[in-house]
PDB file of N, CA and C in Angstrom:
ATOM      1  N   UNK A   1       0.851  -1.170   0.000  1.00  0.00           N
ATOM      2  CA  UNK A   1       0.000   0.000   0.000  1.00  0.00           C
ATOM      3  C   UNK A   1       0.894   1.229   0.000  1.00  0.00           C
ATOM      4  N   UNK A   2       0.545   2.070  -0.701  1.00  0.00           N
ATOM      5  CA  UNK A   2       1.087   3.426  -0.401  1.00  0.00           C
ATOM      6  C   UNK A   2      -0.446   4.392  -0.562  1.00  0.00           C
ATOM      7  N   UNK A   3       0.637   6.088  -0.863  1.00  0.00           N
ATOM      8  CA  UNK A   3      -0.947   6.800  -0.726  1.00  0.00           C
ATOM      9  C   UNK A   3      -0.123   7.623  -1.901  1.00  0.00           C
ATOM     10  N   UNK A   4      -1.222   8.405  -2.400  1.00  0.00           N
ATOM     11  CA  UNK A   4      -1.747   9.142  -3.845  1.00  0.00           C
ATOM     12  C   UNK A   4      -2.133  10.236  -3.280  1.00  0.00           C
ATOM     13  N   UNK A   5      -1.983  11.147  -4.129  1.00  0.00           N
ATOM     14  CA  UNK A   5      -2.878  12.744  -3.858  1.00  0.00           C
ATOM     15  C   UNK A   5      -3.948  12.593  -5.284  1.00  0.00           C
ATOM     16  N   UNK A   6      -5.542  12.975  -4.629  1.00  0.00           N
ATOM     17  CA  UNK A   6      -6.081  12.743  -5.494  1.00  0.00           C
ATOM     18  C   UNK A   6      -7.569  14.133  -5.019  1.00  0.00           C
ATOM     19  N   UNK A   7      -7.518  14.890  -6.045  1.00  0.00           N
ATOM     20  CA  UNK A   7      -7.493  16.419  -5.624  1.00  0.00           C
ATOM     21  C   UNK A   7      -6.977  17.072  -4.428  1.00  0.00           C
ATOM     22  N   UNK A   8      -6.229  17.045  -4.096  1.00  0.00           N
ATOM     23  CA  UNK A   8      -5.311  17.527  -3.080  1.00  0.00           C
ATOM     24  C   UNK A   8      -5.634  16.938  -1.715  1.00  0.00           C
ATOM     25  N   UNK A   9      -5.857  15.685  -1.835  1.00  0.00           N
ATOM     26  CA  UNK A   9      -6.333  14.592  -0.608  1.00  0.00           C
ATOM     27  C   UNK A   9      -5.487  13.955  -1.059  1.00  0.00           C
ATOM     28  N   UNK A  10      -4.365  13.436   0.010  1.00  0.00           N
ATOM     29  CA  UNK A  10      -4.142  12.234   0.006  1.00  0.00           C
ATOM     30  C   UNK A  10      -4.240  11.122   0.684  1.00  0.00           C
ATOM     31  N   UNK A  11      -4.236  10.173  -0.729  1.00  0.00           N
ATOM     32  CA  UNK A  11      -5.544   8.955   0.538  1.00  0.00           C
ATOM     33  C   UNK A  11      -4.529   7.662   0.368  1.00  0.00           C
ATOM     34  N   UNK A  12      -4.843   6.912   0.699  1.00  0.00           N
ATOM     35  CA  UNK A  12      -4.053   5.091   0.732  1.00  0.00           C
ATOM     36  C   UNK A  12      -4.665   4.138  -0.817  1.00  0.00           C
ATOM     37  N   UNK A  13      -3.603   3.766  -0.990  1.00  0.00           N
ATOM     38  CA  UNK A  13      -4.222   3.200  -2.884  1.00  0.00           C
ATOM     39  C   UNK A  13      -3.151   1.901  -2.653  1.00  0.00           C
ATOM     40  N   UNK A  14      -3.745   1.351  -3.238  1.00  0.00           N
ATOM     41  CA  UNK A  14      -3.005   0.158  -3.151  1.00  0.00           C
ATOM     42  C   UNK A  14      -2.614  -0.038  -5.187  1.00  0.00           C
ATOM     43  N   UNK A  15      -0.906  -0.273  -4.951  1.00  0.00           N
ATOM     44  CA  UNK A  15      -0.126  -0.214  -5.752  1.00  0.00           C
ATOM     45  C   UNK A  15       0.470  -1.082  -6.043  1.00  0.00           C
ATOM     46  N   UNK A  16       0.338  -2.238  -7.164  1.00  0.00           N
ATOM     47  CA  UNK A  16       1.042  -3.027  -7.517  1.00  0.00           C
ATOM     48  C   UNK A  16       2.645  -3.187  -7.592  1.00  0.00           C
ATOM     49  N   UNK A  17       3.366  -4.227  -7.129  1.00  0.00           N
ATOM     50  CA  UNK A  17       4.847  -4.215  -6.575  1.00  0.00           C
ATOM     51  C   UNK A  17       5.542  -3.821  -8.208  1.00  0.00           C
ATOM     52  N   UNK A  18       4.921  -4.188  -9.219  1.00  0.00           N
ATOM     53  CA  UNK A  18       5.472  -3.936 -10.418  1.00  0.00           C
ATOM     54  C   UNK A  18       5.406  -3.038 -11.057  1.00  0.00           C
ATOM     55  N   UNK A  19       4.182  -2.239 -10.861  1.00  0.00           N
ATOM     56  CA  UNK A  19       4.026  -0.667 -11.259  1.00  0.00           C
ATOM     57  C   UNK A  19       4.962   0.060 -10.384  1.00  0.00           C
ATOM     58  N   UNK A  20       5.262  -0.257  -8.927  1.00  0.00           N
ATOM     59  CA  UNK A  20       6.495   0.699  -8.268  1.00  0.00           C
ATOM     60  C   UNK A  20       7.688   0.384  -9.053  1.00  0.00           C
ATOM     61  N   UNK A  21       8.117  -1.133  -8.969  1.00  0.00           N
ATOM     62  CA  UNK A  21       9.210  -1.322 -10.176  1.00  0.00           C
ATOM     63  C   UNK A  21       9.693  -0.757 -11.056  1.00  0.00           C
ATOM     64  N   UNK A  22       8.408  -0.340 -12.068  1.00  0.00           N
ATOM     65  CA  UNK A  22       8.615   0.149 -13.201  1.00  0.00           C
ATOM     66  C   UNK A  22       8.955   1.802 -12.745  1.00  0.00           C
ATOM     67  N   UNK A  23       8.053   2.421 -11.868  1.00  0.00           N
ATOM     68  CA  UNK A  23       8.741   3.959 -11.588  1.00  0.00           C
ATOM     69  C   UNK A  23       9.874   3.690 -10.723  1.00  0.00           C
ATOM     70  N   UNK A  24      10.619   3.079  -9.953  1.00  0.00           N
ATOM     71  CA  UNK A  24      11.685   3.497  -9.684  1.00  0.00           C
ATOM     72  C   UNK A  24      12.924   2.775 -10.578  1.00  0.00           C
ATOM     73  N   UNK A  25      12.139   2.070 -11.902  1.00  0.00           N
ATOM     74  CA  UNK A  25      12.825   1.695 -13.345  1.00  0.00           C
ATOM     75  C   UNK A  25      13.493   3.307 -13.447  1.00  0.00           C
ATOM     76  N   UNK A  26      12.025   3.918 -14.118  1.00  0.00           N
ATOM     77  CA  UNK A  26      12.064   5.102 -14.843  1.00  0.00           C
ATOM     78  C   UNK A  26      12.927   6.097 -14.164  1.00  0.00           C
ATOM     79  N   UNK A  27      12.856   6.505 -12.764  1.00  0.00           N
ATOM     80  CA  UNK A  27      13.339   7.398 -12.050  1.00  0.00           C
ATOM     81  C   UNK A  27      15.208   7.073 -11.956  1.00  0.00           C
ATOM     82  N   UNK A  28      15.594   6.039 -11.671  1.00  0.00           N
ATOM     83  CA  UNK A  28      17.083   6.324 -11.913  1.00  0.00           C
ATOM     84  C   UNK A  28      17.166   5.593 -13.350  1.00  0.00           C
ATOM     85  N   UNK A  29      16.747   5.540 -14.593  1.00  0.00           N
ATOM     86  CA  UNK A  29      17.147   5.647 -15.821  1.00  0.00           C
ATOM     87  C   UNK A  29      17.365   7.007 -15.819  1.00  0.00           C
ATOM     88  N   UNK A  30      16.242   8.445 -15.461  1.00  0.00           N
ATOM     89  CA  UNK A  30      16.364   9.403 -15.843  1.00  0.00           C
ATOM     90  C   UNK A  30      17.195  10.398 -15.014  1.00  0.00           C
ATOM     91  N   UNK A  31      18.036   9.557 -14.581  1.00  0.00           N
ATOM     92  CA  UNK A  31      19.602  10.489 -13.475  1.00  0.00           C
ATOM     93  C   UNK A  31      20.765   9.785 -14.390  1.00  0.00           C
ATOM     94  N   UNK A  32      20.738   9.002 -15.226  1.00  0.00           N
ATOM     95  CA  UNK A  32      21.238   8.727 -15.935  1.00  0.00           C
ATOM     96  C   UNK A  32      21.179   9.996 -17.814  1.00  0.00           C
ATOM     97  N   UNK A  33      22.397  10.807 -17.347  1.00  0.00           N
ATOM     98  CA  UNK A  33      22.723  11.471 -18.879  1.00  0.00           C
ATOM     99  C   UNK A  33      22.324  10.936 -20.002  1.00  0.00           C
ATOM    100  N   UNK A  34      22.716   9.735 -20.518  1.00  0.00           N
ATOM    101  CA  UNK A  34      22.699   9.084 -21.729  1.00  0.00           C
ATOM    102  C   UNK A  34      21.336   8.438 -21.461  1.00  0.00           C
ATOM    103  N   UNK A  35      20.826   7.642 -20.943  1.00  0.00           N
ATOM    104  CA  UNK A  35      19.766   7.144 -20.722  1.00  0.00           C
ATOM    105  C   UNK A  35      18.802   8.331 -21.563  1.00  0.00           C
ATOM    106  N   UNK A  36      18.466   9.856 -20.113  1.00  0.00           N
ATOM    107  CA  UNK A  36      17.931  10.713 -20.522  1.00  0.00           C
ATOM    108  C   UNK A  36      17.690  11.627 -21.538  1.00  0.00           C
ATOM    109  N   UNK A  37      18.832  11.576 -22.213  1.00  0.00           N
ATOM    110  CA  UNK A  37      19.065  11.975 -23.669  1.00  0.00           C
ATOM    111  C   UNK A  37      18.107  11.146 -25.083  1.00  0.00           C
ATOM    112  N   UNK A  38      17.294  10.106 -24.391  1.00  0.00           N
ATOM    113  CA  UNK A  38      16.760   9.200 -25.464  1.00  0.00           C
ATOM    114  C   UNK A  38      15.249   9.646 -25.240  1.00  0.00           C
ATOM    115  N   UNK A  39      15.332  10.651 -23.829  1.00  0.00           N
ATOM    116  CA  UNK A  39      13.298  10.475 -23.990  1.00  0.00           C
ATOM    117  C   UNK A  39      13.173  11.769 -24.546  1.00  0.00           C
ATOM    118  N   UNK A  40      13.164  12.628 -25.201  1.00  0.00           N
ATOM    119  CA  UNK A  40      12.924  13.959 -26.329  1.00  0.00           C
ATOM    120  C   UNK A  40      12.064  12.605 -27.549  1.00  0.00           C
ATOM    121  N   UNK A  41      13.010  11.702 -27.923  1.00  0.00           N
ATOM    122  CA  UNK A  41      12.755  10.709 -29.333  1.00  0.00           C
ATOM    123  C   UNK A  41      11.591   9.774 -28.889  1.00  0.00           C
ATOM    124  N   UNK A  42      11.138   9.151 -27.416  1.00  0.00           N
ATOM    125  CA  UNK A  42      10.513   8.508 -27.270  1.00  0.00           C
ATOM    126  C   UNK A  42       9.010   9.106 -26.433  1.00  0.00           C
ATOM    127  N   UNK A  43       9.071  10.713 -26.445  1.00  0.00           N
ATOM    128  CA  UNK A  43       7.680  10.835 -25.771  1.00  0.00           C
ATOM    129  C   UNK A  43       6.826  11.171 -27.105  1.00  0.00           C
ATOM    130  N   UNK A  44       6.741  11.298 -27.991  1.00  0.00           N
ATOM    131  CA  UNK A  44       5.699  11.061 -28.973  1.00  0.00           C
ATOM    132  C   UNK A  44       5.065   9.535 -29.035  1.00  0.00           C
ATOM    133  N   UNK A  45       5.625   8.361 -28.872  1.00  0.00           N
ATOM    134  CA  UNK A  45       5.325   7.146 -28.587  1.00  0.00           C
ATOM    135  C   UNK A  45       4.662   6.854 -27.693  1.00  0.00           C
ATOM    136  N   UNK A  46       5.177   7.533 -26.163  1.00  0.00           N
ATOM    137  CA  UNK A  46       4.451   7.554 -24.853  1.00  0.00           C
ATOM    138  C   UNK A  46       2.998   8.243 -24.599  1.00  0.00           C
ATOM    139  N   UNK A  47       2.949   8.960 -25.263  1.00  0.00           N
ATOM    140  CA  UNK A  47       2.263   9.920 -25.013  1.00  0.00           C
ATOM    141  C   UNK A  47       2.317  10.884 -26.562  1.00  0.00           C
ATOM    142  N   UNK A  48       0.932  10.414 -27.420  1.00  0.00           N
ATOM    143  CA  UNK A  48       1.086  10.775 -29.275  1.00  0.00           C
ATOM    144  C   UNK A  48       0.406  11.936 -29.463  1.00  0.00           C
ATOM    145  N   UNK A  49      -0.040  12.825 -28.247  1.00  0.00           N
ATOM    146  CA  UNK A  49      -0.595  14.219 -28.114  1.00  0.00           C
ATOM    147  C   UNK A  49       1.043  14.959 -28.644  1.00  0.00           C
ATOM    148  N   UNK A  50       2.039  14.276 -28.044  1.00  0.00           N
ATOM    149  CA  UNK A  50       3.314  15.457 -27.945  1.00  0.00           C
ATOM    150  C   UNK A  50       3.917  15.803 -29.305  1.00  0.00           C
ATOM    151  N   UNK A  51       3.693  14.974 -30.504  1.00  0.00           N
ATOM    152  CA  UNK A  51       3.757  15.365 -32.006  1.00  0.00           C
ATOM    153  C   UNK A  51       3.172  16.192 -32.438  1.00  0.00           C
ATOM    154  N   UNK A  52       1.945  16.660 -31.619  1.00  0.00           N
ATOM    155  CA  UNK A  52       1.438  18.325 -32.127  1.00  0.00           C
ATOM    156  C   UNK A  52       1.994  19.134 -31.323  1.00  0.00           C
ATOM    157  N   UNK A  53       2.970  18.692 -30.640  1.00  0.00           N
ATOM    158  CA  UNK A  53       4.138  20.164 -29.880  1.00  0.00           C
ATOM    159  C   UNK A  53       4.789  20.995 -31.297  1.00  0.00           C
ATOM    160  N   UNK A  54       4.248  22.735 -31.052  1.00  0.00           N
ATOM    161  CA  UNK A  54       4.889  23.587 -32.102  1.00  0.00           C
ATOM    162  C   UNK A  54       6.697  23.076 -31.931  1.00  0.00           C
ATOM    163  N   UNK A  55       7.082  23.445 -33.223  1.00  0.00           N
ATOM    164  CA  UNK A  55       8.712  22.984 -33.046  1.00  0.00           C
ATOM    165  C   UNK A  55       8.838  22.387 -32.222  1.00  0.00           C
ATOM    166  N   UNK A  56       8.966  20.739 -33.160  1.00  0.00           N
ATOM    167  CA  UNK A  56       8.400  19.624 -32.047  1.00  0.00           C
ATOM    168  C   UNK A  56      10.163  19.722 -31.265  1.00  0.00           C
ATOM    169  N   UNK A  57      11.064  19.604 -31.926  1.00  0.00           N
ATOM    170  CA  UNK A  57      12.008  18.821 -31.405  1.00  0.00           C
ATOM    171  C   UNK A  57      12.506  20.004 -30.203  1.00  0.00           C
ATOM    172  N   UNK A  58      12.660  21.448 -30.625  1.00  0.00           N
ATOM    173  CA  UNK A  58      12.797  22.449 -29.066  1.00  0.00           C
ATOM    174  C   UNK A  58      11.795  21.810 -28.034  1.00  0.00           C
ATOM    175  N   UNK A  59      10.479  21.626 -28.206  1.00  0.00           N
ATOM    176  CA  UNK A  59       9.201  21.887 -27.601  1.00  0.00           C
ATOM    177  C   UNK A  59       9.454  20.187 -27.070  1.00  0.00           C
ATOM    178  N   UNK A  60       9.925  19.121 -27.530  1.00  0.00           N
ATOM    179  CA  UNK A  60      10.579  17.586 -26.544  1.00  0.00           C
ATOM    180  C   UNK A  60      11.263  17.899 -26.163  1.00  0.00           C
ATOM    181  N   UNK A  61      12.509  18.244 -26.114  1.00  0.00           N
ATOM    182  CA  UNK A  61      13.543  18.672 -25.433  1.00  0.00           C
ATOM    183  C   UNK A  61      13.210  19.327 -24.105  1.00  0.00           C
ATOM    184  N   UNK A  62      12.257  20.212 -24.113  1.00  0.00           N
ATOM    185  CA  UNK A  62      11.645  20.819 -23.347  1.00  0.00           C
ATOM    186  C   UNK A  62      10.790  20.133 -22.262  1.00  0.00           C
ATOM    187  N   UNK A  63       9.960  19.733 -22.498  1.00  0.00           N
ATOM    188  CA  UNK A  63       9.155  18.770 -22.395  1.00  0.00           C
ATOM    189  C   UNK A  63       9.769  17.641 -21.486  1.00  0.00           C
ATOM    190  N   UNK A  64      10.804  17.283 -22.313  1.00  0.00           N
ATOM    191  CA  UNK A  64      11.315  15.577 -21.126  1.00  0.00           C
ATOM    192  C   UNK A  64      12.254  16.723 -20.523  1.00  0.00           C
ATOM    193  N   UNK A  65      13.178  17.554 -19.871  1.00  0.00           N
ATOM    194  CA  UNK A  65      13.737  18.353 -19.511  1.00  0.00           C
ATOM    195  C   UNK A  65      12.875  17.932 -18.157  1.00  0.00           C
ATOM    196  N   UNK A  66      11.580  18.769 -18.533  1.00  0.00           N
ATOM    197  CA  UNK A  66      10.241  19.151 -17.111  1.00  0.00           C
ATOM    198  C   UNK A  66       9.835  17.855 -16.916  1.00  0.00           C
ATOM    199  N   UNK A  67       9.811  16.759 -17.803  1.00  0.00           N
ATOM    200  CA  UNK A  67       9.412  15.561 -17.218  1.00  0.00           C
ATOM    201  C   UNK A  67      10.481  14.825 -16.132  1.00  0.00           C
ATOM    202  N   UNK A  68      11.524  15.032 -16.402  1.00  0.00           N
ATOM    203  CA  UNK A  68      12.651  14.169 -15.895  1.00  0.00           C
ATOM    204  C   UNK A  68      12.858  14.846 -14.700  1.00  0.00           C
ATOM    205  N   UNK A  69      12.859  16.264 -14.596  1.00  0.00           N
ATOM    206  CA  UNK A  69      13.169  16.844 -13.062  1.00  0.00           C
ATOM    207  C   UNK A  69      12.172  16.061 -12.240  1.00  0.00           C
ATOM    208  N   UNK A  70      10.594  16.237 -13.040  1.00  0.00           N
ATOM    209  CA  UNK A  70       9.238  15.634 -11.466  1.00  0.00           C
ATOM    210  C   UNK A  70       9.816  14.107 -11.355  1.00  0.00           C
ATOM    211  N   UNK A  71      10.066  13.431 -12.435  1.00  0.00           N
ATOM    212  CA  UNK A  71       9.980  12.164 -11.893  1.00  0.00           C
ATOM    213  C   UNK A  71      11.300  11.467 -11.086  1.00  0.00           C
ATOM    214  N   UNK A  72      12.390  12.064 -11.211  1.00  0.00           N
ATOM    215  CA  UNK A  72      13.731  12.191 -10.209  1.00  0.00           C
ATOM    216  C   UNK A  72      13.294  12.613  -9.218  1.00  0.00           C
ATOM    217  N   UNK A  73      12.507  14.109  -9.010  1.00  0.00           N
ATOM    218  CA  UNK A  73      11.662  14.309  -7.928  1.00  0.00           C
ATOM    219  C   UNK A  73      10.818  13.557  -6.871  1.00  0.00           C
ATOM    220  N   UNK A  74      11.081  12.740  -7.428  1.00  0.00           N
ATOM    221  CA  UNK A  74       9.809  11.764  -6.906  1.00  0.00           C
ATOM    222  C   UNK A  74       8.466  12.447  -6.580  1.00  0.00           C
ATOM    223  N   UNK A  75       7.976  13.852  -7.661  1.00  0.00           N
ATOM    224  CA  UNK A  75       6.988  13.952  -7.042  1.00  0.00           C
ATOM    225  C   UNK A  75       5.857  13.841  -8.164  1.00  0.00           C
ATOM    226  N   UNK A  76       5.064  12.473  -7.970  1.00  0.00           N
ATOM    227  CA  UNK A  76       3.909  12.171  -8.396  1.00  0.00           C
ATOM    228  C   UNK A  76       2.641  13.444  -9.376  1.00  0.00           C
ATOM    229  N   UNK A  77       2.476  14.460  -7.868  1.00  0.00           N
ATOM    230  CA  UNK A  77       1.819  15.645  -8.404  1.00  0.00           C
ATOM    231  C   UNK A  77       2.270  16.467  -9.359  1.00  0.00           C
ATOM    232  N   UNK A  78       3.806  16.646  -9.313  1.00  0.00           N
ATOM    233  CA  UNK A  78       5.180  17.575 -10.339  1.00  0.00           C
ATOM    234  C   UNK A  78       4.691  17.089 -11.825  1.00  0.00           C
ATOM    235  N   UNK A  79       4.936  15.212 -11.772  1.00  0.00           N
ATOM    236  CA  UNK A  79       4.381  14.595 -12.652  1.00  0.00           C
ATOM    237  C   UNK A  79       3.199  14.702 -13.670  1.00  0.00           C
ATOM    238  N   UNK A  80       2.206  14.570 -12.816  1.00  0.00           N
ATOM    239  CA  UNK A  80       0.949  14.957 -13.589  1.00  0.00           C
ATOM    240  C   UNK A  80       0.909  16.789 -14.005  1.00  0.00           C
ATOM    241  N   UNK A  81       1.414  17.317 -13.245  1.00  0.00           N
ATOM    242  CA  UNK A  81       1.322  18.954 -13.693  1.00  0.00           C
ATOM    243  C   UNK A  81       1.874  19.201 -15.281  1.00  0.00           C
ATOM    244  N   UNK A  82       2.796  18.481 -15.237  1.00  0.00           N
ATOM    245  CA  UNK A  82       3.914  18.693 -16.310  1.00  0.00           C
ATOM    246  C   UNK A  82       3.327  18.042 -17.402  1.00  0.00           C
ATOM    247  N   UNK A  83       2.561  16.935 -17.524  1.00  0.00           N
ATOM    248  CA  UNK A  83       1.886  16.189 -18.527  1.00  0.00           C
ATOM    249  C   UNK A  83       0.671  17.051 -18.597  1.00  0.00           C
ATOM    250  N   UNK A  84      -0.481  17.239 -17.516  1.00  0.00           N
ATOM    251  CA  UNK A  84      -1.123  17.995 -18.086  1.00  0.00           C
ATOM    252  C   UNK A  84      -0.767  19.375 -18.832  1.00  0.00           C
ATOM    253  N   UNK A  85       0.034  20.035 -18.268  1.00  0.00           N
ATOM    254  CA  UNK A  85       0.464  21.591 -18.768  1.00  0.00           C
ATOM    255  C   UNK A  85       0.854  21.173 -20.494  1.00  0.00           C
ATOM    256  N   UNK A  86       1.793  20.301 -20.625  1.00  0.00           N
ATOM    257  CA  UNK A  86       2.342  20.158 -22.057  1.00  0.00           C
ATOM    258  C   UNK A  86       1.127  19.544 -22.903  1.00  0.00           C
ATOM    259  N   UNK A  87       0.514  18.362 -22.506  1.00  0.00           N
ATOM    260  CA  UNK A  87      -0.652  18.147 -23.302  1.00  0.00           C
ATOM    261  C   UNK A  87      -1.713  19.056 -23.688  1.00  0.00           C
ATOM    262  N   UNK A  88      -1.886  20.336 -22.716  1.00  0.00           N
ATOM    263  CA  UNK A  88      -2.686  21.293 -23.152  1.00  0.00           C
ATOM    264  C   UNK A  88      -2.491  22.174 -24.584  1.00  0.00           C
ATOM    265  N   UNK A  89      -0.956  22.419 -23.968  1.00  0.00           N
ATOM    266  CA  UNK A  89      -0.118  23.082 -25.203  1.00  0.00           C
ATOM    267  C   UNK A  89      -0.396  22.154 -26.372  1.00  0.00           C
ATOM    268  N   UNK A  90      -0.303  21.179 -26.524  1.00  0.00           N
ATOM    269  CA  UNK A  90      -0.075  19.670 -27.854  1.00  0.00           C
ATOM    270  C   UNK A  90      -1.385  20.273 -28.207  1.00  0.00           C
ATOM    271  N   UNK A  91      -2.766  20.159 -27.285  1.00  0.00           N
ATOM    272  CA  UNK A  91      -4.069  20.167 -27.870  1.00  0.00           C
ATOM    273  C   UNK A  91      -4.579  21.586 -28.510  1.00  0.00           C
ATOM    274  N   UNK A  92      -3.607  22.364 -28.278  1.00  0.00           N
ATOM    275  CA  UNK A  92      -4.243  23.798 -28.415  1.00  0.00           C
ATOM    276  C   UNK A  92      -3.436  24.499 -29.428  1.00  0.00           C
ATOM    277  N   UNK A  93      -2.325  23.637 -29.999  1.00  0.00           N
ATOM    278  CA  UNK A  93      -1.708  23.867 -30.907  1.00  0.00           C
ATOM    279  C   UNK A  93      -2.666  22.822 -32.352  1.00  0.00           C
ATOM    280  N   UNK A  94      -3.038  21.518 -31.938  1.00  0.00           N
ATOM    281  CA  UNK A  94      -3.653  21.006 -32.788  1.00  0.00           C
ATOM    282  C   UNK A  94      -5.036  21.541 -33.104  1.00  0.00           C
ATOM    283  N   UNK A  95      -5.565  22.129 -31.970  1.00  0.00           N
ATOM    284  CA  UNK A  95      -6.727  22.451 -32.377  1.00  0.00           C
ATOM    285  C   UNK A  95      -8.067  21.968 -31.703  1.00  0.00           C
ATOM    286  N   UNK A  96      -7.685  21.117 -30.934  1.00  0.00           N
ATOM    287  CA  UNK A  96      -8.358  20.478 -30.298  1.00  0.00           C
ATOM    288  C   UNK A  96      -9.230  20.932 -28.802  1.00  0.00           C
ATOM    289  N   UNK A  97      -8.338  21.969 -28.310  1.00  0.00           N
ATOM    290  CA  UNK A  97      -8.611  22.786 -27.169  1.00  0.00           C
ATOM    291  C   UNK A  97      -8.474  24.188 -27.660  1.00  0.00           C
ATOM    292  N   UNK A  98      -9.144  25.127 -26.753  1.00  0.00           N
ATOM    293  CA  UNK A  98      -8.962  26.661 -27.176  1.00  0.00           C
ATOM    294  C   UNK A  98      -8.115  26.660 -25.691  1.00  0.00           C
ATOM    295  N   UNK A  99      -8.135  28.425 -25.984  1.00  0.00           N
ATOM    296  CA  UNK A  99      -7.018  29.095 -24.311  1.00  0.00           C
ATOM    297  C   UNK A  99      -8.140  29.125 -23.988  1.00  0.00           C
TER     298      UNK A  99
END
């Protein structure tokens, strides 16, 4: 068990031993230089909103930059801020969302 913030409550969620796996996979891949240097090329795959980032390749760069600080961070909420904030941008550049 651990706990989640889920609108600014945080409550107890029960978390599979392999989904923690996989984030503290992700989290020291991305303290790793070279490692980190590969997710700019792989968040259009992860996440296919980020190919409507204006000047995609500044705008990834950017992008896993703010992703890689929250999730070294270990902070969950940093996380979701940073995905929502950039996916807004992706949708509102495609067209899909207004300001």
């Amino acid at each position: 068990m651990t706990h989640i913030t889920i609108k600014g409550e945080r409550v107890a969620a029960i978390v599979s031993e392999s989904t923690l796996a996989m984030s503290q996979l992700l989290a020291a891949l991305l303290t790793s230089e070279m490692a980190a240097s590969a997710l700019p090329a792989v968040l259009p795959a992860a996440f296919p909103w980020a190919s409507s980032l204006p000047d995609t390749d500044t705008h990834l760069k950017a992008f896993a930059g703010e992703l890689r600080e929250a999730v070294v961070a270990e902070s969950p909420e940093r996380v979701r801020r940073v995905l929502d904030d950039w996916q807004a941008v992706a949708e509102v550049r495609a067209g899909t969302r207004s300001t």
